[in-house]
Protein backbone atom coordinates (compact mmCIF):
# COMPACT_ATOMS: atom_id res chain seq x y z
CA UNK A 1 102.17 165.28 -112.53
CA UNK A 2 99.62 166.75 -110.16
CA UNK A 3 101.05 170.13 -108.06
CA UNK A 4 99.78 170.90 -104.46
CA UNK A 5 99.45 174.24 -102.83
CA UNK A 6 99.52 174.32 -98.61
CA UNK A 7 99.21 177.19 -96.36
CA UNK A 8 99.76 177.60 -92.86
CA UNK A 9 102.98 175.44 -92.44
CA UNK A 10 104.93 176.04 -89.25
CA UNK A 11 108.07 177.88 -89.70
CA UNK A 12 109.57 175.18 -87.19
CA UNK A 13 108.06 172.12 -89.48
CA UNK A 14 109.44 173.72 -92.51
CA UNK A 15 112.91 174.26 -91.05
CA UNK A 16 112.71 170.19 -89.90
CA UNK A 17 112.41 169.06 -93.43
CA UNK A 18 115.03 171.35 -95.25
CA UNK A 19 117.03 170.29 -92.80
CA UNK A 20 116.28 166.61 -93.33
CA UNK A 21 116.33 167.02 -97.22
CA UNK A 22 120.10 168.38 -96.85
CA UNK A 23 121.11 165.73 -94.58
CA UNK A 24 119.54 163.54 -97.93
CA UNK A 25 121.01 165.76 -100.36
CA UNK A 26 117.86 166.55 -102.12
CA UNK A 27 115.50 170.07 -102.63
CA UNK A 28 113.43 171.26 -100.25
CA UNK A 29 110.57 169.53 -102.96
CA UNK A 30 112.25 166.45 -103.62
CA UNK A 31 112.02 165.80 -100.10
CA UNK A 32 108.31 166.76 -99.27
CA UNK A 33 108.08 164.40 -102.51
CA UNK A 34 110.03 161.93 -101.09
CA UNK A 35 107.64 162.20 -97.79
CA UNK A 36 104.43 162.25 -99.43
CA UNK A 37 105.71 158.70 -101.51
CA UNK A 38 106.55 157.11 -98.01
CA UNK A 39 103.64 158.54 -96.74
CA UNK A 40 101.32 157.18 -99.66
CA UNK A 41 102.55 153.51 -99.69
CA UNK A 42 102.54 152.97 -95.84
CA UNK A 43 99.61 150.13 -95.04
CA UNK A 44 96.41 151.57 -93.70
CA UNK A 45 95.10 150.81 -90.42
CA UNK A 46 92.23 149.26 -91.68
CA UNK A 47 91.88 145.61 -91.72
CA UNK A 48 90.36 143.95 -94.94
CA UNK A 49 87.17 141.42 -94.63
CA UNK A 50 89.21 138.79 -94.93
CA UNK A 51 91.91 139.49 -91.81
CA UNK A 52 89.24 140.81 -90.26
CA UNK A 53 87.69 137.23 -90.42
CA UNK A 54 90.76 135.68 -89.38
CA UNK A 55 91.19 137.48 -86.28
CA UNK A 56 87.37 137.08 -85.34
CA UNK A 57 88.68 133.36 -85.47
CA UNK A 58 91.87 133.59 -83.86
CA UNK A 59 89.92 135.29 -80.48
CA UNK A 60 87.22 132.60 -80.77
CA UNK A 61 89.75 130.31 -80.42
CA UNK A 62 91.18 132.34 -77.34
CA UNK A 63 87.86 132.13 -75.97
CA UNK A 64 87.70 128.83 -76.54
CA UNK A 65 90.83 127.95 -74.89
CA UNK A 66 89.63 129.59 -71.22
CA UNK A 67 86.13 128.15 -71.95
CA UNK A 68 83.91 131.06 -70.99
CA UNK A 69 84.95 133.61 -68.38
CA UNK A 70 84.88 132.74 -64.84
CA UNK A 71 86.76 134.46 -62.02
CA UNK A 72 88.85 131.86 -61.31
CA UNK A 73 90.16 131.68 -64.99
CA UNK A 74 94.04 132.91 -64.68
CA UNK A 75 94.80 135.17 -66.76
CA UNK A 76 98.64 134.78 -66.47
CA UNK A 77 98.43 131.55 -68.32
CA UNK A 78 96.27 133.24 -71.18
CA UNK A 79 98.84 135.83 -71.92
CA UNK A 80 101.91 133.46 -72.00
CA UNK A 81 99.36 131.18 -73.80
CA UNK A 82 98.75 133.95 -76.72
CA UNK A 83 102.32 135.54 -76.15
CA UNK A 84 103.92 132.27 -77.04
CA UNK A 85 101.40 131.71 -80.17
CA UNK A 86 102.22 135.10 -81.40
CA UNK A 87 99.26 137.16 -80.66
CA UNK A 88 101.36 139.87 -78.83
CA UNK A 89 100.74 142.02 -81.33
CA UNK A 90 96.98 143.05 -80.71
């Protein structure tokens, strides 16, 4: 098991987790351990080819639904439109 060394925490951050590992009954290192694990298996922002891909197609079929921009396109109906198809989350 690999050991880390870091300088220059904040006295305040520090407090903030030993106060959080007692709430979780754990040491102060079992719960920077317990942080780092969360930390290390959250999903990175990055999005692989392959969704990458699939939301190139998802907005070309967007664009295809307003078919090409023109001022008089209403936008009101293209967000309930991708709202209601799931694509609030872009």
């Amino acid at each position: 098991m690999g050991a880390i060394h870091i300088e220059g925490i904040e006295e305040t951050v520090l407090k903030s987790i030993a106060l959080r590992a007692e709430q979780n009954g754990r040491s102060l290192d079992e719960e920077i351990r317990a942080i780092l694990a969360s930390a290390a298996s959250e999903k990175p922002d990055r999005l692989t080819p392959e969704q990458a891909k699939a939301r190139a197609d998802e907005f070309a079929a967007i664009r295809a639904m307003t078919k090409g921009y023109s001022p008089e396109t209403d936008s009101t109906k293209i967000i309930r439109e991708m709202r209601d198809r799931g694509y609030s989350n872009y």
